[in-house]
N, C-alpha and C. Protein backbone atom coordinates (compact mmCIF):
# COMPACT_ATOMS: atom_id res chain seq x y z
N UNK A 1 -21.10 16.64 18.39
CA UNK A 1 -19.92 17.10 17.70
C UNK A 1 -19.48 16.03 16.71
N UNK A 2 -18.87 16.74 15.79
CA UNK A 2 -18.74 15.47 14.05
C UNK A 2 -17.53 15.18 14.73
N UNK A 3 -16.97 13.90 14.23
CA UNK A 3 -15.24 13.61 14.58
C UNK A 3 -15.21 12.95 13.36
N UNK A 4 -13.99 13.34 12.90
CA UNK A 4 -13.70 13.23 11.76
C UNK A 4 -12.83 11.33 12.30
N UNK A 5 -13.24 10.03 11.71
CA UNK A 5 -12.89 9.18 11.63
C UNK A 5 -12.07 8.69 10.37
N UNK A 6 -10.67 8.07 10.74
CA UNK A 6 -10.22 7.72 9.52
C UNK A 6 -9.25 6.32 9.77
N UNK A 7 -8.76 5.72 8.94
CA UNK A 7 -7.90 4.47 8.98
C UNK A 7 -6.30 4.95 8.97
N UNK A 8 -5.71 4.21 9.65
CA UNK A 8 -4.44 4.47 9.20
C UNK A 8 -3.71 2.89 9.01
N UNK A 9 -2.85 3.16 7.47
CA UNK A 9 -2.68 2.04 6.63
C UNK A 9 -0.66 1.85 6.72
N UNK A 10 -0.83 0.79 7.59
CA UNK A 10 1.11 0.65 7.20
C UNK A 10 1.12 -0.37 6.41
N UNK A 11 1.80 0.15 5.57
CA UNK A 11 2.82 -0.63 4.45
C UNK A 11 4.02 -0.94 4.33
N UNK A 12 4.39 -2.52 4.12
CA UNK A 12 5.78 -3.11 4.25
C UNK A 12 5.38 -3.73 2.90
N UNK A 13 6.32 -3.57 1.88
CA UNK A 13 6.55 -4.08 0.92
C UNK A 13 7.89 -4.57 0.57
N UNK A 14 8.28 -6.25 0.06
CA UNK A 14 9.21 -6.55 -0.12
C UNK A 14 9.60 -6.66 -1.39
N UNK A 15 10.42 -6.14 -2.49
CA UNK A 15 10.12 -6.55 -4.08
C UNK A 15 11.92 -7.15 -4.62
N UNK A 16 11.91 -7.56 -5.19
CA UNK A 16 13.16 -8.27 -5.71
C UNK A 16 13.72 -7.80 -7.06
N UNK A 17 14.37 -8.09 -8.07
CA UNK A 17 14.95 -7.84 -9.32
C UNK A 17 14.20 -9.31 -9.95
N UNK A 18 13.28 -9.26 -10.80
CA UNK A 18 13.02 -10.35 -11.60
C UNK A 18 14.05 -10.82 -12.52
N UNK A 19 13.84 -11.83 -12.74
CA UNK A 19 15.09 -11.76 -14.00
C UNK A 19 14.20 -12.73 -15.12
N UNK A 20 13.16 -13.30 -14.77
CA UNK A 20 12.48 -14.31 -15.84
C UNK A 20 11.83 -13.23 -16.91
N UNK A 21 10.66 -12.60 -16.21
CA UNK A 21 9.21 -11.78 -16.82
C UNK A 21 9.98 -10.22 -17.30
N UNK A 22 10.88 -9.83 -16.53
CA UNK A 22 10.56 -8.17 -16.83
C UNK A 22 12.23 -7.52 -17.28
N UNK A 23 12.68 -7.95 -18.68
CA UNK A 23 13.68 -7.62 -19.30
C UNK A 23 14.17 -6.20 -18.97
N UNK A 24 13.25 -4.92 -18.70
CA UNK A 24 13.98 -4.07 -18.34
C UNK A 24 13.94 -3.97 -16.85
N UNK A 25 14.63 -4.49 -16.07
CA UNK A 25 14.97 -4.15 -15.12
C UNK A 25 14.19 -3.52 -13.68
N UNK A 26 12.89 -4.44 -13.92
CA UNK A 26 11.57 -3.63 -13.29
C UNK A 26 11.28 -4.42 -11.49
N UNK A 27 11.38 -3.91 -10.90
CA UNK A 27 11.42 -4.51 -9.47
C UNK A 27 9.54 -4.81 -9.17
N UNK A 28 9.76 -6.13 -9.25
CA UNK A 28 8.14 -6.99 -8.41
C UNK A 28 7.74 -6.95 -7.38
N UNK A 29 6.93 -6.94 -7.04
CA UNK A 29 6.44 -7.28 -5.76
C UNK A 29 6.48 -8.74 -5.59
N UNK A 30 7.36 -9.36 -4.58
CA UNK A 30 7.13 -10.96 -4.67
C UNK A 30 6.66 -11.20 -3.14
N UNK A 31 6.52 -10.59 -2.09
CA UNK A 31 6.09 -10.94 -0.95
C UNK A 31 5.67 -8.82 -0.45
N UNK A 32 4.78 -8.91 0.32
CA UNK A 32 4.37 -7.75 1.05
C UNK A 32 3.21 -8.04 2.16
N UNK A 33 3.47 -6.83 2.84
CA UNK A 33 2.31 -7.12 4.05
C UNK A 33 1.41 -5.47 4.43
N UNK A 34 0.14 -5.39 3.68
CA UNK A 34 -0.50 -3.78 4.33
C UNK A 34 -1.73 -4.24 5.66
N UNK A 35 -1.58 -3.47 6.32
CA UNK A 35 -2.39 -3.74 7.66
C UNK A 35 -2.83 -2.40 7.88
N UNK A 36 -4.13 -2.01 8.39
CA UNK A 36 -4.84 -1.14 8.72
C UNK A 36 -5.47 -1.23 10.32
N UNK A 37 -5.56 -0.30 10.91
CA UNK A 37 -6.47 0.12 12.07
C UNK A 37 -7.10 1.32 12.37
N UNK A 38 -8.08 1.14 12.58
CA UNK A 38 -9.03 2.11 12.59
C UNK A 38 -10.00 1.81 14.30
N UNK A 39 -9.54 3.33 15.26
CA UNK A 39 -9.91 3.83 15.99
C UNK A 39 -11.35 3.98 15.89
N UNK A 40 -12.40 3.66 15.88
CA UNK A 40 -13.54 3.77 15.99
C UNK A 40 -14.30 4.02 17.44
N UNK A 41 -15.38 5.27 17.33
CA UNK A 41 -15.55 5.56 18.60
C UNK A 41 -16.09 4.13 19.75
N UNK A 42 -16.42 2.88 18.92
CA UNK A 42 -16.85 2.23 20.22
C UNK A 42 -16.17 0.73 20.14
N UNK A 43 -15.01 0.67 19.10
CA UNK A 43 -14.36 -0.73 19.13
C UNK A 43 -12.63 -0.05 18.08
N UNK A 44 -11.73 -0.69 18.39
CA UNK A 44 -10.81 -0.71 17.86
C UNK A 44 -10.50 -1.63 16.19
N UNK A 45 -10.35 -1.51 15.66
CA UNK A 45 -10.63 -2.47 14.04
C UNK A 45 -9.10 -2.55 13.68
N UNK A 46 -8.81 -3.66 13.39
CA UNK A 46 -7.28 -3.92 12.98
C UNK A 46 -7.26 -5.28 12.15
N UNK A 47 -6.93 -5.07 10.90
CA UNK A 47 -6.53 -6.32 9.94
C UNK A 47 -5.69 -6.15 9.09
N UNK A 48 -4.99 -7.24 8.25
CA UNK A 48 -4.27 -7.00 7.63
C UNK A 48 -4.19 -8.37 6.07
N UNK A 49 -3.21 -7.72 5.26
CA UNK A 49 -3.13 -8.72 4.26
C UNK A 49 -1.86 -8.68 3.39
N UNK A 50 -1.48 -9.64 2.86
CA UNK A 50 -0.88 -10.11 2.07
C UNK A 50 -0.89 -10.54 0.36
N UNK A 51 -1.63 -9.65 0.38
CA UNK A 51 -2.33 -10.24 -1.64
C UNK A 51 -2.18 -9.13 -1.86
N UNK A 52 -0.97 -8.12 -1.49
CA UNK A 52 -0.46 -6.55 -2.52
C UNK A 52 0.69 -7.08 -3.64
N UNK A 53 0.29 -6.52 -4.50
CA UNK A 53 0.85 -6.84 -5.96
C UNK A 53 1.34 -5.70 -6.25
N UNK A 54 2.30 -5.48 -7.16
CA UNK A 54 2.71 -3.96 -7.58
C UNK A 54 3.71 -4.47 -8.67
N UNK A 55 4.70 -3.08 -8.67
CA UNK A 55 6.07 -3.07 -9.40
C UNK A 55 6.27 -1.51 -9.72
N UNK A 56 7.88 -1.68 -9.38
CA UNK A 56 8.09 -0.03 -9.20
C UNK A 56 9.32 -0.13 -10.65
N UNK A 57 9.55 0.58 -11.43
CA UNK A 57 10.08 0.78 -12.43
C UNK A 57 11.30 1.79 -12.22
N UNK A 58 12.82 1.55 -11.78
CA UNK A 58 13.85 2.46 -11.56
C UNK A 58 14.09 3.54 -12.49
N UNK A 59 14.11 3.04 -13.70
CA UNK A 59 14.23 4.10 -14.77
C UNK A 59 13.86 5.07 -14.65
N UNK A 60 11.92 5.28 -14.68
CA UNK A 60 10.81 6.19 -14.43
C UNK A 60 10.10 6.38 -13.40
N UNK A 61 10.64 5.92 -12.06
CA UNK A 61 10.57 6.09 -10.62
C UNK A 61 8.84 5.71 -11.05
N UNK A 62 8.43 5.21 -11.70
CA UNK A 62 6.74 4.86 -11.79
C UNK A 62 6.43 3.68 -10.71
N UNK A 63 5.43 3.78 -10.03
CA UNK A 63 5.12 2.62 -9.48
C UNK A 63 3.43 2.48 -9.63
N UNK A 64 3.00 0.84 -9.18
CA UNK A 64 1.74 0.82 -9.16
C UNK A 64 1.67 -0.57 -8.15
N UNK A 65 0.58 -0.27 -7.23
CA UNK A 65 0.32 -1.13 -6.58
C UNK A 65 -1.52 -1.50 -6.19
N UNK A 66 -1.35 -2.48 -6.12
CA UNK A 66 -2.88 -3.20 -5.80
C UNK A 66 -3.00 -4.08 -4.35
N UNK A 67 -4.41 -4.21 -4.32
CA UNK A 67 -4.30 -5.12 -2.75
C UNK A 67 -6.17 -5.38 -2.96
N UNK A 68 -6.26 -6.61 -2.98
CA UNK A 68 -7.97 -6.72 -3.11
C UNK A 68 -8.42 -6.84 -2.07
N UNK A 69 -9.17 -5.69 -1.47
CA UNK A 69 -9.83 -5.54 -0.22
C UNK A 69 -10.72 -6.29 0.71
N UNK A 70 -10.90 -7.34 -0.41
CA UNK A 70 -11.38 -8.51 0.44
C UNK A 70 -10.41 -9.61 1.16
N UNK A 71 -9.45 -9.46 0.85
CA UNK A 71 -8.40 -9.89 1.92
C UNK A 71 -7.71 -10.05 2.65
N UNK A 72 -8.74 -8.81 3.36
CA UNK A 72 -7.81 -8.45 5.09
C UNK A 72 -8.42 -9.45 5.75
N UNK A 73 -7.06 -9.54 6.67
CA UNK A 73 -8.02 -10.96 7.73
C UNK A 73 -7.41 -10.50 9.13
N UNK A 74 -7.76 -10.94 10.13
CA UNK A 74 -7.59 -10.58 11.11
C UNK A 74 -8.47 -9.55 12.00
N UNK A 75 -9.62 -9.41 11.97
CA UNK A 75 -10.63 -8.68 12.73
C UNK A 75 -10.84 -9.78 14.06
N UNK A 76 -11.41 -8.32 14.88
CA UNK A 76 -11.88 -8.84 16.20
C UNK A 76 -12.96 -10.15 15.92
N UNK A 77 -14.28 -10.13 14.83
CA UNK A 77 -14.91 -10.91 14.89
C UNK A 77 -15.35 -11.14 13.39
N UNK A 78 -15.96 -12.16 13.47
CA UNK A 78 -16.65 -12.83 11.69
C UNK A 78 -17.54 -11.24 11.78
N UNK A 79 -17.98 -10.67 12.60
CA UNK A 79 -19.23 -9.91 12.43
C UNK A 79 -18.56 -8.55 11.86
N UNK A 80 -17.07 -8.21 12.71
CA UNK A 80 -17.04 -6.80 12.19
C UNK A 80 -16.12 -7.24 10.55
N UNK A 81 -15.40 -8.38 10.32
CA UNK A 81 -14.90 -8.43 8.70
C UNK A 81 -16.12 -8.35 7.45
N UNK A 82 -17.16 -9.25 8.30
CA UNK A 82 -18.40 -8.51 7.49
C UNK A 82 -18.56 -7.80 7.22
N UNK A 83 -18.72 -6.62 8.20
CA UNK A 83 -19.21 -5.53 8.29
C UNK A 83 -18.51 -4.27 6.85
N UNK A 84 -17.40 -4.68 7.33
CA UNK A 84 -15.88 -3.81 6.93
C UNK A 84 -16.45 -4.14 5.38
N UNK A 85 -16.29 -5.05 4.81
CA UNK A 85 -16.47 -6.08 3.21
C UNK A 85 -17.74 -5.40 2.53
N UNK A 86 -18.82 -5.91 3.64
CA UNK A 86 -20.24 -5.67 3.45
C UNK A 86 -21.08 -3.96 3.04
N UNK A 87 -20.70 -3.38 4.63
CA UNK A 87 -21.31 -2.08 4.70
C UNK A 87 -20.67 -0.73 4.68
N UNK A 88 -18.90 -0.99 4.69
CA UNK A 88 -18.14 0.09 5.06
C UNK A 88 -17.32 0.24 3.19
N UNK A 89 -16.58 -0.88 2.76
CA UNK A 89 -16.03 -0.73 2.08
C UNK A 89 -16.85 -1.44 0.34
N UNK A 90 -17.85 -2.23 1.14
CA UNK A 90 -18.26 -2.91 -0.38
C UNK A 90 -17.44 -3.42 -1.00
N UNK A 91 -17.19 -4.14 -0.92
CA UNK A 91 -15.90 -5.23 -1.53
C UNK A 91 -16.69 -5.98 -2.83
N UNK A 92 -17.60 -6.48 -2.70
CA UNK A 92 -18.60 -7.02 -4.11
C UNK A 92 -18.37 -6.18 -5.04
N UNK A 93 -18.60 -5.01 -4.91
CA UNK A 93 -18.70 -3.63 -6.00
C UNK A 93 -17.13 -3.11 -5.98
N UNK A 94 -16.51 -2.60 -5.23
CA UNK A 94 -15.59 -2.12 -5.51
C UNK A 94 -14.55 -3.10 -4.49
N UNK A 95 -13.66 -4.08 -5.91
CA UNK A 95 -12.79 -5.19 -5.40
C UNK A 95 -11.68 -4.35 -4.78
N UNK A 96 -10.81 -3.53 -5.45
CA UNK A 96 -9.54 -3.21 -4.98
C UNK A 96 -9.33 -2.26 -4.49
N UNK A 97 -7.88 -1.55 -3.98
CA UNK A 97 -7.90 -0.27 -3.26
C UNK A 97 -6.34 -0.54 -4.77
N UNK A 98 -6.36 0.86 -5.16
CA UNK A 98 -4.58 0.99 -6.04
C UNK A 98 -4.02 2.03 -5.35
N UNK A 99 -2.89 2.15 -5.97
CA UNK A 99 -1.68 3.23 -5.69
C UNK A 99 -1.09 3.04 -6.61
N UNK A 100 -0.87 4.42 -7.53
CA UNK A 100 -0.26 4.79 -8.86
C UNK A 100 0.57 5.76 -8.76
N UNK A 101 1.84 5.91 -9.13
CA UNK A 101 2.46 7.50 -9.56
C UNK A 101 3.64 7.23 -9.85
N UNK A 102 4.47 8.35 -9.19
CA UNK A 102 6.18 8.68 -9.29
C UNK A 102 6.45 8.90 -7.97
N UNK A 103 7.99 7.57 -7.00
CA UNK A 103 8.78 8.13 -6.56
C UNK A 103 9.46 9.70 -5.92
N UNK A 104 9.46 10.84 -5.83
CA UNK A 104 9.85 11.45 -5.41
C UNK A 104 11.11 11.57 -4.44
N UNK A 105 12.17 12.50 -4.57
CA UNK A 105 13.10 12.43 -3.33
C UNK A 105 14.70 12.95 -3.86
N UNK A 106 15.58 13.49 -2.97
CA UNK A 106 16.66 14.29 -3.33
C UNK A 106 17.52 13.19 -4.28
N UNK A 107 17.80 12.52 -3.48
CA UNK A 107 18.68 11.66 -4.57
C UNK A 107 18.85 10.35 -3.75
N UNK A 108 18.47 9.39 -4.68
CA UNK A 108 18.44 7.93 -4.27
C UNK A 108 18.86 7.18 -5.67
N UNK A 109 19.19 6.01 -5.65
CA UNK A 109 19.93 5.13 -6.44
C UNK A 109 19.47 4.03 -6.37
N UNK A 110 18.99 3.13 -7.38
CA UNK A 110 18.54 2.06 -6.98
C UNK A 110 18.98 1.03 -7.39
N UNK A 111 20.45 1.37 -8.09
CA UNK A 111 21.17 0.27 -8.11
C UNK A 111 22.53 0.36 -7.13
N UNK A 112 22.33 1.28 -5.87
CA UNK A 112 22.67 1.08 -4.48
C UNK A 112 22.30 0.96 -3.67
N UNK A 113 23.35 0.25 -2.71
CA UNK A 113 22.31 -0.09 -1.49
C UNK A 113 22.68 0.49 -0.43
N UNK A 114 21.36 0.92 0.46
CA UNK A 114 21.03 2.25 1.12
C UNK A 114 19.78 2.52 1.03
N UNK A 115 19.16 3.18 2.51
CA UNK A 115 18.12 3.74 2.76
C UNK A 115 17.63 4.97 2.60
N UNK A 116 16.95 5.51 1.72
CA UNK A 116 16.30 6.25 1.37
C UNK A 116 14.67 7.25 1.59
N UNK A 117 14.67 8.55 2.17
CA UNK A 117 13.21 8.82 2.52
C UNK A 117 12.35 9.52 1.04
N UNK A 118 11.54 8.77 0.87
CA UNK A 118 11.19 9.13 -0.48
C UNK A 118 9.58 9.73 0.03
N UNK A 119 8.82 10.66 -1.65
CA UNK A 119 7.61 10.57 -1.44
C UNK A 119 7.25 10.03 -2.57
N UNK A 120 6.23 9.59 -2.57
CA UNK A 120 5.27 8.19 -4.13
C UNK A 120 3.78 9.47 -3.44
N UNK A 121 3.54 10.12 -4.93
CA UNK A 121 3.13 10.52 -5.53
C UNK A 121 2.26 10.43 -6.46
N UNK A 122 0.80 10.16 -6.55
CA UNK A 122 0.05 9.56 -7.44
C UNK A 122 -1.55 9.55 -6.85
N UNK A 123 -2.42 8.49 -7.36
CA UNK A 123 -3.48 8.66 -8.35
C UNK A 123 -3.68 7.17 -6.63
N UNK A 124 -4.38 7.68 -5.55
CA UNK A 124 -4.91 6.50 -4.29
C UNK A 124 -6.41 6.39 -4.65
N UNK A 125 -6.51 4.70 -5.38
CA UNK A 125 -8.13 4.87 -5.35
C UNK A 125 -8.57 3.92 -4.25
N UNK A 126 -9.45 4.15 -3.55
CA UNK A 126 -10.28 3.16 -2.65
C UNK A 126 -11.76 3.75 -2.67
N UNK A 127 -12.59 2.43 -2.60
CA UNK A 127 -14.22 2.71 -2.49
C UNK A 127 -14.52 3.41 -4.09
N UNK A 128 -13.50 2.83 -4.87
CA UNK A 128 -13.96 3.91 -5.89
C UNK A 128 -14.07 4.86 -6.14
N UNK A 129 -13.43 5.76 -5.19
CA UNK A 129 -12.85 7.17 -5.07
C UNK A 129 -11.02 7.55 -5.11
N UNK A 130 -11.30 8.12 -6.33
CA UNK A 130 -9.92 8.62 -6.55
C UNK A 130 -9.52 9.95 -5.42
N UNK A 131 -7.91 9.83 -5.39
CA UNK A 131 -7.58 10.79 -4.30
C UNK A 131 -6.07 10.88 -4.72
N UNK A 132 -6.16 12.33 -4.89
CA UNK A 132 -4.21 12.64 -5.04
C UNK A 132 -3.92 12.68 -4.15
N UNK A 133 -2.51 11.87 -3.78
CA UNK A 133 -1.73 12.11 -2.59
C UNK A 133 -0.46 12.12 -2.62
N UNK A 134 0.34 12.64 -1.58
CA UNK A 134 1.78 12.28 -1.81
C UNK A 134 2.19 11.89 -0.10
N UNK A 135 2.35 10.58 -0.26
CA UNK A 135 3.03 9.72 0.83
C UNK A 135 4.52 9.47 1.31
N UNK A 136 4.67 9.85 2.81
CA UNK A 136 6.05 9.87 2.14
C UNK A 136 6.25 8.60 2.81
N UNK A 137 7.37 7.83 2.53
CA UNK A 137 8.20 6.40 2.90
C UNK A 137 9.45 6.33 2.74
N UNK A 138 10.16 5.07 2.79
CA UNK A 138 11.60 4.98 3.35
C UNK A 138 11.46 3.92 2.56
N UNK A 139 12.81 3.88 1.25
CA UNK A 139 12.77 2.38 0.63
C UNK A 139 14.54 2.20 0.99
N UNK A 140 14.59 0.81 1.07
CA UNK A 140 15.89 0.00 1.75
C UNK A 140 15.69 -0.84 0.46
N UNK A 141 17.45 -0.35 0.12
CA UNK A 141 17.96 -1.28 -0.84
C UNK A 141 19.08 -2.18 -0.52
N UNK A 142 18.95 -3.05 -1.33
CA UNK A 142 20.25 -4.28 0.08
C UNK A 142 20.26 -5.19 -1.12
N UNK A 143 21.24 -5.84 -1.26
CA UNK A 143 21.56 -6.72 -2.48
C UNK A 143 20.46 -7.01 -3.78
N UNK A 144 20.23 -6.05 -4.21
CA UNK A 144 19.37 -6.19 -5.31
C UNK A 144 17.90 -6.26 -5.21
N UNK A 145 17.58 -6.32 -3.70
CA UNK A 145 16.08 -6.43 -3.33
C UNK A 145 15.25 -4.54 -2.56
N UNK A 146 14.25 -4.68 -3.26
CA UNK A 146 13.93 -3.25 -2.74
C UNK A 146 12.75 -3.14 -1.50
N UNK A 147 12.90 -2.72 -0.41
CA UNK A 147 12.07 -2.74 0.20
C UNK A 147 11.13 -1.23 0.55
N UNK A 148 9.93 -1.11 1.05
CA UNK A 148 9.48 0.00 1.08
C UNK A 148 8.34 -0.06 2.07
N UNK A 149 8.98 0.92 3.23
CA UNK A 149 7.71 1.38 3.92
C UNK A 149 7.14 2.29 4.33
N UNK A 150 5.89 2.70 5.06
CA UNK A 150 5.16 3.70 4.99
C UNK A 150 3.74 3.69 5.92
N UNK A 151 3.44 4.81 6.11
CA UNK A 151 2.47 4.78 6.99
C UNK A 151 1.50 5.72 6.76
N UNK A 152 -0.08 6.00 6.48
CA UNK A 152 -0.56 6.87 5.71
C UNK A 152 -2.07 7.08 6.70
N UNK A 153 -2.44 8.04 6.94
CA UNK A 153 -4.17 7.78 6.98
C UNK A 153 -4.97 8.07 6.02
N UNK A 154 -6.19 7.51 5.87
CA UNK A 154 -7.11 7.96 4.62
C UNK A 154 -8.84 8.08 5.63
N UNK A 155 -9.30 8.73 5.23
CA UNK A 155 -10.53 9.26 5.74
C UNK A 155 -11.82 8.14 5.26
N UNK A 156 -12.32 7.65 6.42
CA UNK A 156 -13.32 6.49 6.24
C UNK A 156 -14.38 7.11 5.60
């Protein structure tokens, strides 16, 4: 019997109000954390990383985010981060995983602060395969800093 195997990816992103680089008013990514685990029929797989980059744009609810897939760390062994880099995801050939689109959601404010359930909407590439999706998440706004999280599966 086929079983359909897939990852599931949480995302904590922390982003701030720049005030040096981005004159209109564009929220950075200055710290974040995405971690994945994946149920596999004969070992459990869990890593995570810190090298997600983005910026979400209030105006045009646009966002875009990156994370170079060679920088999950935290596997059971040197053998299965190999593996993951090497034979599953190809990290040589295809460096990054993105997330592109639009915000979604009844009404949120982002120059208030308050928690919000939103969906981000867009253009998920990994392995070099594009994939429309719409994710939904919860962004927390709190003195000028935006936070955003989420929890997604994607099919190995």
């Amino acid at each position: 019997m086929y079983r359909k195997t897939f990852i599931t990816f949480s995302l904590v992103i922390i982003a701030s109000m720049p005030t040096r680089l981005y004159a209109q008013n564009k929220f950075e990514v200055v710290s974040g954390n995405i971690s994945f685990s994946s149920n596999a029929p004969l070992e459990l797989i869990q890593a995570s990383s810190e090298s997600i980059k983005g910026i979400v744009d209030p105006a045009t609810r646009k966002f875009a985010f990156i994370v170079k897939m060679s920088s999950f760390k935290g596997f059971n062994s040197e053998l299965q981060r190999e593996h993951f880099n090497e034979n599953y995801l190809e990290t040589d050939k295809y460096y990054d995983a993105t997330f592109t689109g639009e915000l979604q959601g009844d009404s949120f404010d982002f120059s208030k602060d308050g928690i919000y359930k939103v969906l981000a909407k867009g253009a998920f590439i990994v392995h070099g395969k594009k994939q429309a999706r719409t994710i939904p998440g919860i962004i927390r706004i709190a003195e000028g800093r935006l936070s955003i999280e989420s929890d997604f599966k994607v099919l190995l």
